[in-house]
Protein backbone atom coordinates (compact mmCIF):
# COMPACT_ATOMS: atom_id res chain seq x y z
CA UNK A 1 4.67 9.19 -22.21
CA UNK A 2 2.82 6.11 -22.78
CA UNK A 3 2.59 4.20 -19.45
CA UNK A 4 1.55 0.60 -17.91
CA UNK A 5 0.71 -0.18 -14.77
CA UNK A 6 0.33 -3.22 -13.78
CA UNK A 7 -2.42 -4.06 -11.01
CA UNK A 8 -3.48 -7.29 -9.90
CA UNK A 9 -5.36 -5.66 -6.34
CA UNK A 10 -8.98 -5.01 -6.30
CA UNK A 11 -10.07 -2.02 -8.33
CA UNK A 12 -13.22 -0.79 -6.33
CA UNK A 13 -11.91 1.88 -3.73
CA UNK A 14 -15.03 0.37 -0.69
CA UNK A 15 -12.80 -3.07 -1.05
CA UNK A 16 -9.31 -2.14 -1.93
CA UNK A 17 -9.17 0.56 0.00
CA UNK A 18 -6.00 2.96 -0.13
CA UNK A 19 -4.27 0.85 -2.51
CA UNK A 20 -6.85 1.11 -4.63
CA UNK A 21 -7.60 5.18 -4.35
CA UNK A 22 -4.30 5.70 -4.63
CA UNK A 23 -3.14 3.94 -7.90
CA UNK A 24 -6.24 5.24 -9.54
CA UNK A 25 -5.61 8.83 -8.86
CA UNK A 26 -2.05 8.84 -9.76
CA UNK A 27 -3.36 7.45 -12.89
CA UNK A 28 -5.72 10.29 -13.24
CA UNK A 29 -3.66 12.25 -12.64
CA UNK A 30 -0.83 11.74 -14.94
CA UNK A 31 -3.90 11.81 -17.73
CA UNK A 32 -4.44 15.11 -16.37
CA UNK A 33 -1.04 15.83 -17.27
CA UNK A 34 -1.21 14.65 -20.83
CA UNK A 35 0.02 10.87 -20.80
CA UNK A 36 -1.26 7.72 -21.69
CA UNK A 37 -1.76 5.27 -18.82
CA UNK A 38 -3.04 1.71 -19.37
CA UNK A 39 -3.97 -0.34 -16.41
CA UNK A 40 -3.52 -4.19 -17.10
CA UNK A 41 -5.27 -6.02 -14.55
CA UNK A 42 -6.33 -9.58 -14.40
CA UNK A 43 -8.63 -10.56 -16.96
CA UNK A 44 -11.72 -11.93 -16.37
CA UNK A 45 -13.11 -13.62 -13.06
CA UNK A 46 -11.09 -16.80 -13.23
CA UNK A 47 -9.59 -17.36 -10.79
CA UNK A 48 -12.37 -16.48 -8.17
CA UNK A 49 -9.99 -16.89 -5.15
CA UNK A 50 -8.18 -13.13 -4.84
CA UNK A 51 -4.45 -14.60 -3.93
CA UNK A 52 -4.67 -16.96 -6.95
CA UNK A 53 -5.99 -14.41 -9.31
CA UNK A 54 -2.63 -11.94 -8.66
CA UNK A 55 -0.55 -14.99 -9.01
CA UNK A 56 -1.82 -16.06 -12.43
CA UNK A 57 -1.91 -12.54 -13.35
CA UNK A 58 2.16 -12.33 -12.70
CA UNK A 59 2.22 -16.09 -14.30
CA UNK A 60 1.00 -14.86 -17.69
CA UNK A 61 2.58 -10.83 -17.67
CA UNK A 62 5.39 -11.92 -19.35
CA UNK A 63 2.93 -12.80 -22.66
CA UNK A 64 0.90 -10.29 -21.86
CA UNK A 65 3.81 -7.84 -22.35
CA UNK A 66 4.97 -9.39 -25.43
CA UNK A 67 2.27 -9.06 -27.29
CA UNK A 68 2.05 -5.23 -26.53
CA UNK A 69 5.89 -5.00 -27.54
CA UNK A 70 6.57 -1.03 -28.14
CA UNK A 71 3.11 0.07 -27.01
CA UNK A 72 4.79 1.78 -23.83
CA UNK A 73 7.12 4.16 -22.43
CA UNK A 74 7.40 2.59 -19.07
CA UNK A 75 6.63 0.30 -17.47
CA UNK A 76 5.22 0.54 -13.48
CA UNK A 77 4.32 -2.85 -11.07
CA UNK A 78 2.84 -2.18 -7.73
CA UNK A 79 3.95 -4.17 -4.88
CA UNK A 80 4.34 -7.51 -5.84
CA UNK A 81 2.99 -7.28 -9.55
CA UNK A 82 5.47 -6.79 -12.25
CA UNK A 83 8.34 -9.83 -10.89
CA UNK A 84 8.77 -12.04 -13.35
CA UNK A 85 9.55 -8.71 -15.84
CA UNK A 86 10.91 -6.51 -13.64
CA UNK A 87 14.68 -7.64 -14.58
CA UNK A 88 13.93 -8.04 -18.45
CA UNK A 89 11.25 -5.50 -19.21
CA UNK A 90 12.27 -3.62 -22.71
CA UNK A 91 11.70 -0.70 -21.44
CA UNK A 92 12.25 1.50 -18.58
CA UNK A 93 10.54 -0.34 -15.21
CA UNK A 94 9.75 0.51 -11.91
CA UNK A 95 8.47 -0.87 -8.79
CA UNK A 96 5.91 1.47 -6.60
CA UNK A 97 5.26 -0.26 -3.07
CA UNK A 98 2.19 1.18 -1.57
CA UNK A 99 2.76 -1.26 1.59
CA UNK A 100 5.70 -3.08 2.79
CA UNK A 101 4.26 -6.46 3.25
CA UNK A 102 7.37 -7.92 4.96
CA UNK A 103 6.04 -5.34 8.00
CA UNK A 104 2.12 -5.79 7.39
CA UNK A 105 2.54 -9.69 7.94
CA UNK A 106 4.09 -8.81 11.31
CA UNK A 107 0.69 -7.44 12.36
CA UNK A 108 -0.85 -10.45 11.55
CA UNK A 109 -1.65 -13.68 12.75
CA UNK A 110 -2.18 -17.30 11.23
CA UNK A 111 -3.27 -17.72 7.39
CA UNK A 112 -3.05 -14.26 7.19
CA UNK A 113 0.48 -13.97 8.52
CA UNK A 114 2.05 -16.76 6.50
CA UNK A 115 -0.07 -15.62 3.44
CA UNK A 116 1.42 -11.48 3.42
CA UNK A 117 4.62 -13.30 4.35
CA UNK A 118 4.80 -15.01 1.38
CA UNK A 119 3.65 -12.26 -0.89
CA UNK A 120 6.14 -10.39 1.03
CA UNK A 121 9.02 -12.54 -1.05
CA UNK A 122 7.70 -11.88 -4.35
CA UNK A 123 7.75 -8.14 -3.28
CA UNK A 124 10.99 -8.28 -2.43
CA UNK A 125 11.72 -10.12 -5.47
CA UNK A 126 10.12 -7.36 -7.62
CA UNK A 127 12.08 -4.55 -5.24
CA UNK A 128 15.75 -6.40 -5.82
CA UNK A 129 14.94 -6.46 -9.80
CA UNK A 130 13.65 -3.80 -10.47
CA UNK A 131 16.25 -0.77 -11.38
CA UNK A 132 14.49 1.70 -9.19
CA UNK A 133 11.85 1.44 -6.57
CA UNK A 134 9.60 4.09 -5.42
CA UNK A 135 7.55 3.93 -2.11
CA UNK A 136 5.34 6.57 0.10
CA UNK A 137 7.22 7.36 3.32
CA UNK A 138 10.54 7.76 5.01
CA UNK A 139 9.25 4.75 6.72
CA UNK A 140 8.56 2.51 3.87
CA UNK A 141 11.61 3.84 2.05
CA UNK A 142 13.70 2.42 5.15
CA UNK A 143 12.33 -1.04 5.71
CA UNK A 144 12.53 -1.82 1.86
CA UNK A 145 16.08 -1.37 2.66
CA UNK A 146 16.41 -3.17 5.69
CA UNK A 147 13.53 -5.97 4.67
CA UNK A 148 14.30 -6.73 1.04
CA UNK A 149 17.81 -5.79 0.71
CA UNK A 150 17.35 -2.28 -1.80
CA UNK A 151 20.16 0.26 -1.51
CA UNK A 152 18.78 3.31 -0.71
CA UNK A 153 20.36 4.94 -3.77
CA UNK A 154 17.86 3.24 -5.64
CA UNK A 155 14.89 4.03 -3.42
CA UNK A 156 12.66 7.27 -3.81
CA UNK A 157 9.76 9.00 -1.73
CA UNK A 158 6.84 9.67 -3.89
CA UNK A 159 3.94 10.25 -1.20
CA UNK A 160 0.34 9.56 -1.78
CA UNK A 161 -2.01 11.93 -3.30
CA UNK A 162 -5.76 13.03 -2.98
CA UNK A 163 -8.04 15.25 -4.80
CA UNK A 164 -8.38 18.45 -2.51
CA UNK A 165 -10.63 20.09 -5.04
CA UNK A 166 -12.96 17.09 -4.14
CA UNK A 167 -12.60 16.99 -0.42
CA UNK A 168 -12.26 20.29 0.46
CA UNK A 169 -14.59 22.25 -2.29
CA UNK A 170 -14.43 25.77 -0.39
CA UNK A 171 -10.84 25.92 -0.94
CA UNK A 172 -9.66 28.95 0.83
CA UNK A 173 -12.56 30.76 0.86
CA UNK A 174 -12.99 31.85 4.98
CA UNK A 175 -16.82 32.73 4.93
CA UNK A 176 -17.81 28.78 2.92
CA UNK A 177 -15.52 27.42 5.64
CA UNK A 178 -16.83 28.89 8.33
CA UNK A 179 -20.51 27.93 7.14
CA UNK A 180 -19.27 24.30 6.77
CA UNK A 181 -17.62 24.11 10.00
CA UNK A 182 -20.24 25.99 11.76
CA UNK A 183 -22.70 22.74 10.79
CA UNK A 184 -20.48 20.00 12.13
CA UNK A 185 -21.88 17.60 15.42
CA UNK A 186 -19.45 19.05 17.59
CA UNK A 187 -18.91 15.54 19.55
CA UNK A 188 -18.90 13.24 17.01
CA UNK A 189 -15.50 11.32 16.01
CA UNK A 190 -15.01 9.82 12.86
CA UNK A 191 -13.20 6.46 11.90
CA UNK A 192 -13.04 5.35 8.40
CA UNK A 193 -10.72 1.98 7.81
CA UNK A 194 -10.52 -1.24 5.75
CA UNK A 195 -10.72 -3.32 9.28
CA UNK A 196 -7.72 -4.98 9.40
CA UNK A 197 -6.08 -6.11 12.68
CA UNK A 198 -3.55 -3.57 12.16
CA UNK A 199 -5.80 -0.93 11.87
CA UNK A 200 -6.61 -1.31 15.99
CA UNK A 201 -10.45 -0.17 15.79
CA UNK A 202 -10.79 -2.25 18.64
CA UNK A 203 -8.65 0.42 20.49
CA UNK A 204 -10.70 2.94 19.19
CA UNK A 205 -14.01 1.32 20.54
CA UNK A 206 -12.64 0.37 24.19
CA UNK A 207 -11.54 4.09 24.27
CA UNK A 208 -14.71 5.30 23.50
CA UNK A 209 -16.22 3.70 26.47
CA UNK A 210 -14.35 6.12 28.53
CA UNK A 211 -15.07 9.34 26.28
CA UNK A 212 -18.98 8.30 26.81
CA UNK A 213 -18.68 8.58 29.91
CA UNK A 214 -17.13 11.61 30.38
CA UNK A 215 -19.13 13.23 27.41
CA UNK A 216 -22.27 11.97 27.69
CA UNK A 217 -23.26 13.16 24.20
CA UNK A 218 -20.39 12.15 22.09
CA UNK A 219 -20.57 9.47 19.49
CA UNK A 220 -18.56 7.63 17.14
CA UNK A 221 -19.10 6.49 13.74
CA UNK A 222 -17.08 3.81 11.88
CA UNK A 223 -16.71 3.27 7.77
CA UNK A 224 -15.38 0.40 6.72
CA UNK A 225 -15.50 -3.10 6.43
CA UNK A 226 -13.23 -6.19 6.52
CA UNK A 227 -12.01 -9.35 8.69
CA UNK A 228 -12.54 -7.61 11.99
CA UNK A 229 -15.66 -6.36 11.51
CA UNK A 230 -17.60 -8.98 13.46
CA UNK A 231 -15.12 -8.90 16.30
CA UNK A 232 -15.73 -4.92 16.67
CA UNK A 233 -19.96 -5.36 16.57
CA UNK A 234 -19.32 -7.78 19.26
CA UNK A 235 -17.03 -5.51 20.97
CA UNK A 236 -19.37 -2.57 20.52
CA UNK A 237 -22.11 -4.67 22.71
CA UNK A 238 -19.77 -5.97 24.76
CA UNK A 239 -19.21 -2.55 26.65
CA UNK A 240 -22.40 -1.38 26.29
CA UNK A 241 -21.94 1.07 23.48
CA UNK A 242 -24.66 0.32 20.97
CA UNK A 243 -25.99 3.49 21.06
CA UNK A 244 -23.42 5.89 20.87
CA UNK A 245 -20.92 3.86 18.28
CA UNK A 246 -22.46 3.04 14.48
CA UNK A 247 -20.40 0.71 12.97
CA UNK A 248 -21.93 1.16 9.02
CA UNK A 249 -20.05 -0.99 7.13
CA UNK A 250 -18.32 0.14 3.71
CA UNK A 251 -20.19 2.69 2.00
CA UNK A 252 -20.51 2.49 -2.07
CA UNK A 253 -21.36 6.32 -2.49
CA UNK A 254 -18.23 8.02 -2.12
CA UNK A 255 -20.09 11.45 -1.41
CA UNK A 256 -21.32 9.53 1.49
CA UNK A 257 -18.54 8.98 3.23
CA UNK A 258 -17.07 12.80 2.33
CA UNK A 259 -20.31 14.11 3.91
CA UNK A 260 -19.58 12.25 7.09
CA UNK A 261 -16.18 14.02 6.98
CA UNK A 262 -17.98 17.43 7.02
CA UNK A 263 -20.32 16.01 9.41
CA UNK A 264 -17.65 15.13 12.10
CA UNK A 265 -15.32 17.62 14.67
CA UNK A 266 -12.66 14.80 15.25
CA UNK A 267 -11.19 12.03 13.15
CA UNK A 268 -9.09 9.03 14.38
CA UNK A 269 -7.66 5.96 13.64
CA UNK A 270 -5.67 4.25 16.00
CA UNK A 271 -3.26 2.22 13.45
CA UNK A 272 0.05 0.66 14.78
CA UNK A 273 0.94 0.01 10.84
CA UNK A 274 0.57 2.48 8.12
CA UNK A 275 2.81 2.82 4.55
CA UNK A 276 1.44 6.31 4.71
CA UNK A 277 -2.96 6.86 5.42
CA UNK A 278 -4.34 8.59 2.73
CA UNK A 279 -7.25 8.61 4.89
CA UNK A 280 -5.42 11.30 6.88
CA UNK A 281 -5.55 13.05 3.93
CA UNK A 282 -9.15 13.45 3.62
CA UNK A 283 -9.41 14.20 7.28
CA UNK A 284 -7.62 17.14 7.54
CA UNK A 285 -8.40 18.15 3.99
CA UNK A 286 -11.87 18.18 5.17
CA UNK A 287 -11.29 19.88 8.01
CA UNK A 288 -10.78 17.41 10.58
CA UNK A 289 -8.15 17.41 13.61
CA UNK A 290 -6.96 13.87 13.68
CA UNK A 291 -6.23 11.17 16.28
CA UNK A 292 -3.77 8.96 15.87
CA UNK A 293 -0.58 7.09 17.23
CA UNK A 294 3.21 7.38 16.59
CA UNK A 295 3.96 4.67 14.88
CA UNK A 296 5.36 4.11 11.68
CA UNK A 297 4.72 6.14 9.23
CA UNK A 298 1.67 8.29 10.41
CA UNK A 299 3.68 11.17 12.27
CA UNK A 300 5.56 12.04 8.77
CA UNK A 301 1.75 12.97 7.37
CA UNK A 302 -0.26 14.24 10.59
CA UNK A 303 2.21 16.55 12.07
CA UNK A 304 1.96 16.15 16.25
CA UNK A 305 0.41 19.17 18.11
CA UNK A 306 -0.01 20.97 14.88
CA UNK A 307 -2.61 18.93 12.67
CA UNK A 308 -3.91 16.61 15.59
CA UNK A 309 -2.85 15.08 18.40
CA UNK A 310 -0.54 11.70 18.46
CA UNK A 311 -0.36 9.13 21.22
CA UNK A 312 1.62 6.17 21.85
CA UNK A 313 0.05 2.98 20.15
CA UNK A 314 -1.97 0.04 21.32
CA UNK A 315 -3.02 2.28 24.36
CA UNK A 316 -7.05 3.30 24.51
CA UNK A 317 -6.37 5.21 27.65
CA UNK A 318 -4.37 8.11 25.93
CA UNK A 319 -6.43 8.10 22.93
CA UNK A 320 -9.33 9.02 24.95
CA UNK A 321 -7.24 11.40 26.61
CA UNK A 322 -6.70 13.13 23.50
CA UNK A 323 -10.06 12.68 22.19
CA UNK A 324 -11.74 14.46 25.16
CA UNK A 325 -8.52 17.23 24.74
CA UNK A 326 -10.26 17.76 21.26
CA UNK A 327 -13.67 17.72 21.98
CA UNK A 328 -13.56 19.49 24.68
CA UNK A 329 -11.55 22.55 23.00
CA UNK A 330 -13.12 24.27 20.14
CA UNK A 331 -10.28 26.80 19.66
CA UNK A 332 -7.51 23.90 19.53
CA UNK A 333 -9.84 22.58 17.04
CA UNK A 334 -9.97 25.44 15.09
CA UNK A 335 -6.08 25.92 15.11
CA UNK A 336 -5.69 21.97 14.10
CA UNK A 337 -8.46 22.32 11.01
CA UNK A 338 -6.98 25.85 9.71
CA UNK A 339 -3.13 23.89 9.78
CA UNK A 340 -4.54 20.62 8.31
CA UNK A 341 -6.40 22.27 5.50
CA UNK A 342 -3.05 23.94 4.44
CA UNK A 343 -0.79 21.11 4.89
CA UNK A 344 -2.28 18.82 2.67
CA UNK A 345 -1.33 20.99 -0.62
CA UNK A 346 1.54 19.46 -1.72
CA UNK A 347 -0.59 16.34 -1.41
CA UNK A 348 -2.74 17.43 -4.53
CA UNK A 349 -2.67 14.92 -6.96
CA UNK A 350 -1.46 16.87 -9.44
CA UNK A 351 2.22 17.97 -7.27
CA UNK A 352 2.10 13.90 -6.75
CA UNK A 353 2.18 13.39 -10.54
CA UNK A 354 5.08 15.86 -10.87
CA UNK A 355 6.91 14.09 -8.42
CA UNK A 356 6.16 10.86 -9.73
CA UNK A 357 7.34 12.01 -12.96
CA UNK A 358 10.82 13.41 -11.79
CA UNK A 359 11.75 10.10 -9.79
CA UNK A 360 11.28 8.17 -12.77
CA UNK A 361 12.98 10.39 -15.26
CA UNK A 362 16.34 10.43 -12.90
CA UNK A 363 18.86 8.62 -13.90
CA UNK A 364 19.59 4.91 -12.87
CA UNK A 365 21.87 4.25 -10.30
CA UNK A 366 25.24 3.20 -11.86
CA UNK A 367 25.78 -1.02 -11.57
CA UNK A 368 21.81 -1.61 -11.58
């Protein structure tokens, strides 16, 4: 199958974060798998402003597409790219929303807010046209629905994908594990996170305060950059906690950032808005318990109790509880890393592919 995708976000995983991970390895991955997948993207640097760059991207698809008339099999626009074709595309189109905007802008304020609002209605615009929509949670699923109007008949789950070759090399062998996990800092947590309001670092850091205190020799290290970032350093001195929280900023070298996986005992991110968190992924494929809250769609990919330990969100006090429960406990550890490891294989890319490939081969809802 010869396939388009069409993908006006930034390409480089350190700034587009999930998005960005995520699109590229399901491309990958259907390559793997013996297709053709071309990713149209905005060409050149003009314009330099991001917003205005997708929009003239979207303004000039519909010539774009033209001129590549029967060079594809299907067609594929993520999030908001892909609605001015969506209803008229020759062939066979679908919409993949990685994020529901509509609920991101709620976590927002000012610029920000009314700017993800806005997107939000060419989402939905590209959701109502398109003949079937796929998205990465139960969660998502249900507030495209609800937000932008899409019957669920012509919704489907497709969940996010890693490489677990990549972040979990040892694959079930017991004695590399056990030499991998035997190196860890036992007390150090790790947070990795594009820092977005939503993503409640802040949370994370006033938390940490407490854990300090109570484990003198714990320490917390935070990948990741964004609009929050000089909030949290001021936050970080603030309470005092410049030596025992490293904010490092987004890392290039992605072996960097998978070493500080195997480095770590506990990861957590406090989110109170997630589409799905491939980073949870790479946590518990690396062997990491996780730390996180119930909301949205997190509890459908870190099962509670089993893979880590879930609190309710926007509250520092139980996520230091649960981050002391952790550190503190080697064998619940243990139990957490041996589940996570093993839950995260149907997340291979290559199962993602295969379900990628069935939703878009079933049939079309009749009346779309």
């Amino acid at each position: 199958m010869r396939i388009a995708f069409l993908d006006s976000w930034l390409q480089d995983v350190a700034e587009g974060s999930g998005t960005a991970a995520a699109i590229g390895g399901l491309a990958g991955a259907l390559i793997a798998r013996g297709h053709t997948v071309e990713r149209l993207v905005p060409e050149g640097a003009w314009p330099r402003n991001l917003l205005l760059r997708r929009l003239w991207f979207n303004l000039t698809l519909p010539r774009r597409l033209a001129a590549a008339e029967g060079r594809y099999d299907l067609v594929v626009g993520f999030d908001i790219d892909g609605f001015r074709v969506a209803h008229r595309c020759p062939v066979p189109y679908v919409c993949c929303i990685k994020g529901v905007l509509a609920e991101e802008s709620r976590c927002e304020s000012g610029w920000p807010r009314l700017m993800l609002w806005g997107l939000s209605r060419l989402e939905r615009l590209n959701a109502r046209r398109a003949p079937r929509v796929l998205s990465t949670s139960g969660y998502c699923c249900e507030r495209i629905e609800a937000h932008y109007g899409v019957p669920a008949e012509r919704l489907r789950l497709v969940p996010e994908g890693i490489d677990t070759r990549l972040w979990n090399p040892a694959g079930g062998d017991v004695a590399a594990l056990a030499v991998i996990d035997g190196a860890r800092e036992p007390q150090t947590v790790l947070c990795v996170a594009r820092q977005y309001p939503r993503k409640r670092v802040a949370d994370l850091i006033t938390a940490f305060r407490s854990v300090h205190e109570r484990l003198p020799g714990a320490r917390l290290v935070v990948i990741g950059d964004g609009p929050e970032h000089v909030a949290l350093r001021e936050l970080v001195e603030r309470l005092g906690l410049v030596e025992v929280v490293q904010l490092l900023g987004a890392l290039a070298d992605d072996g960097a950032v998978r070493d500080w996986y195997r480095r770590s005992a506990v990861f957590c991110l406090p989110s109170i808005q997630e589409g799905f968190g491939i980073v949870f992924l790479e946590a518990m494929a690396s062997g990491l318990p996780v730390v996180s809250t119930t909301a949205t769609a997190i509890p459908e990919v870190v099962p509670h109790g089993r893979a880590g330990l879930l609190v309710p969100p926007r509250n520092p006090a139980a996520l230091a509880e649960a981050l002391v429960t952790l550190l503190t406990d080697p064998a619940l550890q243990a139990r957490q890393r041996a589940y996570g490891r093993q839950h995260v294989g149907p997340f291979s890319w290559d199962r993602v592919a295969e379900r990628f490939l069935e939703a878009v081969s079933s049939p079309e809802p009749a009346g779309s």
